[in-house]
Protein backbone atom coordinates (compact mmCIF):
# COMPACT_ATOMS: atom_id res chain seq x y z
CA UNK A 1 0.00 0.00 0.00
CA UNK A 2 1.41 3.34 -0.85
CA UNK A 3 0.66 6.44 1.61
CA UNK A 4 -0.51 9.62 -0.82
CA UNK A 5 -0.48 13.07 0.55
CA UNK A 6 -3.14 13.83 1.98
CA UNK A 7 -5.44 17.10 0.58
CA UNK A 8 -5.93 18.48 4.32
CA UNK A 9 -3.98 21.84 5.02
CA UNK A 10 -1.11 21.18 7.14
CA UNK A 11 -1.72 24.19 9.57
CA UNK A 12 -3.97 22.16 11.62
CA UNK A 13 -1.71 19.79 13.32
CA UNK A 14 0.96 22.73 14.29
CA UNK A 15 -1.04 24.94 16.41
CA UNK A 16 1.22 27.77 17.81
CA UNK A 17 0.98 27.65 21.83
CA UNK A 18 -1.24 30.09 23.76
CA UNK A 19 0.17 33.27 25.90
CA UNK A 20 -0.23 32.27 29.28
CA UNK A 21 -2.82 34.53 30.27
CA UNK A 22 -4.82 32.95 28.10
CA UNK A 23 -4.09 29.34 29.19
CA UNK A 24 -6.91 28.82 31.67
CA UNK A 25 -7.16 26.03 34.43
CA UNK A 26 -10.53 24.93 32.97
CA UNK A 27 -10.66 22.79 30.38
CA UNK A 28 -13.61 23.79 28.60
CA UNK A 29 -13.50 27.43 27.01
CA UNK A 30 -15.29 30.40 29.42
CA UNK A 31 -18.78 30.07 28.74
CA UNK A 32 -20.98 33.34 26.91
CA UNK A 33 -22.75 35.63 29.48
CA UNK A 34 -25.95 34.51 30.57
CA UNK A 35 -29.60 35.71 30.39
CA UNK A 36 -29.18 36.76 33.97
CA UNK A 37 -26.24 39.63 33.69
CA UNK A 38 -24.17 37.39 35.81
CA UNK A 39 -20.41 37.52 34.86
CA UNK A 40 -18.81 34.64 32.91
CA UNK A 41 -15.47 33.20 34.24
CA UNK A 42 -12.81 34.69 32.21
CA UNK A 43 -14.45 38.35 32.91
CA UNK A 44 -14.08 37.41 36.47
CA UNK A 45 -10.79 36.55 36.68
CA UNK A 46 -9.92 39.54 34.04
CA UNK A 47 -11.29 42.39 36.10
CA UNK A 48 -9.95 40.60 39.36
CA UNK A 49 -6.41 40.46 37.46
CA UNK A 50 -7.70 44.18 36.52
CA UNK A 51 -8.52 45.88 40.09
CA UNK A 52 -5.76 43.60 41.64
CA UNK A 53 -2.68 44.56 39.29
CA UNK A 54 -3.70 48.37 39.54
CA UNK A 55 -4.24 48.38 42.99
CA UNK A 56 -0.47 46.90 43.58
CA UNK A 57 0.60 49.38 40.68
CA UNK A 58 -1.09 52.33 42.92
CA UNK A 59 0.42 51.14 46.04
CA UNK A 60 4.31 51.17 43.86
CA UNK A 61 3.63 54.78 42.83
CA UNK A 62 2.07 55.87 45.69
CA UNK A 63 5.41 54.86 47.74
CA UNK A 64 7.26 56.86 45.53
CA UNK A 65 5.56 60.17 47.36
CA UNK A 66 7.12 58.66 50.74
CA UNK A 67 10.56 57.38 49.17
CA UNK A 68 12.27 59.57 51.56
CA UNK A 69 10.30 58.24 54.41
CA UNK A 70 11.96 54.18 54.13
CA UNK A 71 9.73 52.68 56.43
CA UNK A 72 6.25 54.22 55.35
CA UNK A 73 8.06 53.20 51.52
CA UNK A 74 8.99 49.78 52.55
CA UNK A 75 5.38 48.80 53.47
CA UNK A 76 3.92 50.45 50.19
CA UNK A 77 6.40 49.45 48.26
CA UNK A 78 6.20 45.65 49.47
CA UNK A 79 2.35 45.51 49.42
CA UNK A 80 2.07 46.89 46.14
CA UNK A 81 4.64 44.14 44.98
CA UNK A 82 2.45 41.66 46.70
CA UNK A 83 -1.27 43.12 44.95
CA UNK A 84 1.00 42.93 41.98
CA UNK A 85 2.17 39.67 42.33
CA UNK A 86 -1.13 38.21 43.11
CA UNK A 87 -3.11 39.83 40.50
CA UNK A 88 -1.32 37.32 38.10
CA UNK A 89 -2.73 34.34 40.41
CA UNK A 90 -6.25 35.80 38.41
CA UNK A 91 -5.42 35.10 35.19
CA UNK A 92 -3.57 31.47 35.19
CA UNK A 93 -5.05 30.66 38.38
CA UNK A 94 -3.35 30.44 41.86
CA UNK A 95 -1.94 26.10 41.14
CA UNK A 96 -0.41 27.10 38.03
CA UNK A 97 0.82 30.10 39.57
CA UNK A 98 2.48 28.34 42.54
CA UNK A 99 3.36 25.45 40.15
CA UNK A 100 5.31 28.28 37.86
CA UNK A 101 6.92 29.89 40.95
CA UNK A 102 8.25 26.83 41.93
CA UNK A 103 9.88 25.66 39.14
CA UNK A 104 13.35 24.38 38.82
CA UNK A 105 14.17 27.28 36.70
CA UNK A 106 12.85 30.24 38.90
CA UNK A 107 13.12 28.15 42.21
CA UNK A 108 16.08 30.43 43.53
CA UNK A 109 14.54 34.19 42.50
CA UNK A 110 11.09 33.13 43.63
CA UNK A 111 12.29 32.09 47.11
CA UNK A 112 15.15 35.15 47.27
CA UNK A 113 12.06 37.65 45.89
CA UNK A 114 9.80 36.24 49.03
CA UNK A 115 12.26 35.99 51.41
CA UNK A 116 13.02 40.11 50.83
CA UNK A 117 9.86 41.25 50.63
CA UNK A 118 9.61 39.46 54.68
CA UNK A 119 12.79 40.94 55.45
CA UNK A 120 11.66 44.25 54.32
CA UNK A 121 8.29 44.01 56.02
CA UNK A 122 10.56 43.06 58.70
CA UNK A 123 12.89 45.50 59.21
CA UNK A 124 10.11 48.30 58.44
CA UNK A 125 7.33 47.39 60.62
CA UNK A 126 9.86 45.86 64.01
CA UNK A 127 13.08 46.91 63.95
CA UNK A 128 12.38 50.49 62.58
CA UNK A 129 16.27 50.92 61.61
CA UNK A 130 15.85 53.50 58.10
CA UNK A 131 19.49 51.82 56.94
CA UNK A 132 18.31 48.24 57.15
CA UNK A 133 14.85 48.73 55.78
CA UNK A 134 16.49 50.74 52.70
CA UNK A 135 19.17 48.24 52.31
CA UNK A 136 16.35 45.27 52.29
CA UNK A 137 14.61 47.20 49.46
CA UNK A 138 17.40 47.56 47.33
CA UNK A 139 17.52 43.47 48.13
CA UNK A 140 13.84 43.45 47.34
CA UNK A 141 14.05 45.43 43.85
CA UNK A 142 17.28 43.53 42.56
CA UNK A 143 15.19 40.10 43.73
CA UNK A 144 11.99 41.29 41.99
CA UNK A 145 13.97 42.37 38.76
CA UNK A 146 15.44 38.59 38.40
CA UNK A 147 12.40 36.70 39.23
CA UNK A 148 10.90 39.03 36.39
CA UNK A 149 13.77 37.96 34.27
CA UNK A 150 12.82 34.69 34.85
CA UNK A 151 10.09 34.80 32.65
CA UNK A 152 11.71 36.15 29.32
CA UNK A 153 13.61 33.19 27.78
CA UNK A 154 17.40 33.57 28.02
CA UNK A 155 17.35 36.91 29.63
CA UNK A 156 19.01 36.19 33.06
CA UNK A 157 21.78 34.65 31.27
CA UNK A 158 21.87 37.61 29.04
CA UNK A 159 21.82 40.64 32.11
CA UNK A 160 24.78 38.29 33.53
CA UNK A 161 26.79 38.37 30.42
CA UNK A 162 26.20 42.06 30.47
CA UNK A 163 26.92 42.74 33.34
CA UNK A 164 30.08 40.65 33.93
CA UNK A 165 31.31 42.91 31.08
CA UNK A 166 30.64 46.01 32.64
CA UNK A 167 32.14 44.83 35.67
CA UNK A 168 35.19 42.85 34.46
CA UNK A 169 37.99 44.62 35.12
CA UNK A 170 41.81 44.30 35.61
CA UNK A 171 43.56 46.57 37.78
């Protein structure tokens, strides 16, 4: 038996993968609005993601007015990280967001991210030492700018390449 080529267009079998927002937990596809007014799933979770991401974006601006202030900073700053955070929880749901966080690849900045946002909180809210609470949040903003790097393909490796360059010097 010979095989003959088949008339079908080819497209089919290589669909291109979805953007991750758009990857929902469900497996069947958010259902139309109903008679009723009531909200369908996907509008949920997209004006959750909504109200939550510009909430924590609020709270990051809004600690700018207090940047001088580290303590009063350290708690916006951190919260607003945290709304920020969460608000992605909405859109892939809170498992897959956990599941992400922990993976192999972003084990290390998701648990150094964490771990200075606490420290932060920490030295703002009990040991109320400006110094310590403005070192943790330089900690905190070089943790959250990996664990965002962690999520564009190849670009930690990249910002280390760069900046072992910038940095590589003989004396």
């Amino acid at each position: 038996m010979s095989k003959t080529k088949s008339n079908k267009p080819r497209h089919w079998k290589t669909a291109t993968p979805s953007p991750l927002w758009m990857i929902s937990t469900a497996t069947a596809p958010c259902p139309p609005h109903s008679l009723t007014n009531k909200l369908s799933v996907c509008d949920q979770r997209l004006y959750g993601f909504a109200i939550c991401f510009a909430a924590g974006l609020t709270c990051t601006l809004l600690s700018m007015l207090v940047f001088f202030k580290p303590i009063k900073f350290a708690i916006a700053f951190t919260l607003g990280n945290l709304l920020s955070l969460g608000s992605t929880a909405f859109l892939i749901g809170p498992k897959r967001q956990v599941t992400m966080m922990l993976d192999p690849v972003r084990i290390y900045a998701t648990s150094i991210y964490i771990a200075s946002m606490i420290i932060a909180l920490f030295c703002a809210l009990y040991v109320h030492n400006k110094l310590l609470t403005f070192l943790a949040l330089i900690l905190e903003f070089g943790a959250l700018v990996w664990y965002s790097l962690s999520y564009i393909p190849f670009a930690r490796s990249m910002v280390s390449k760069i900046m072992a360059s910038c940095f590589d010097t003989e004396f």
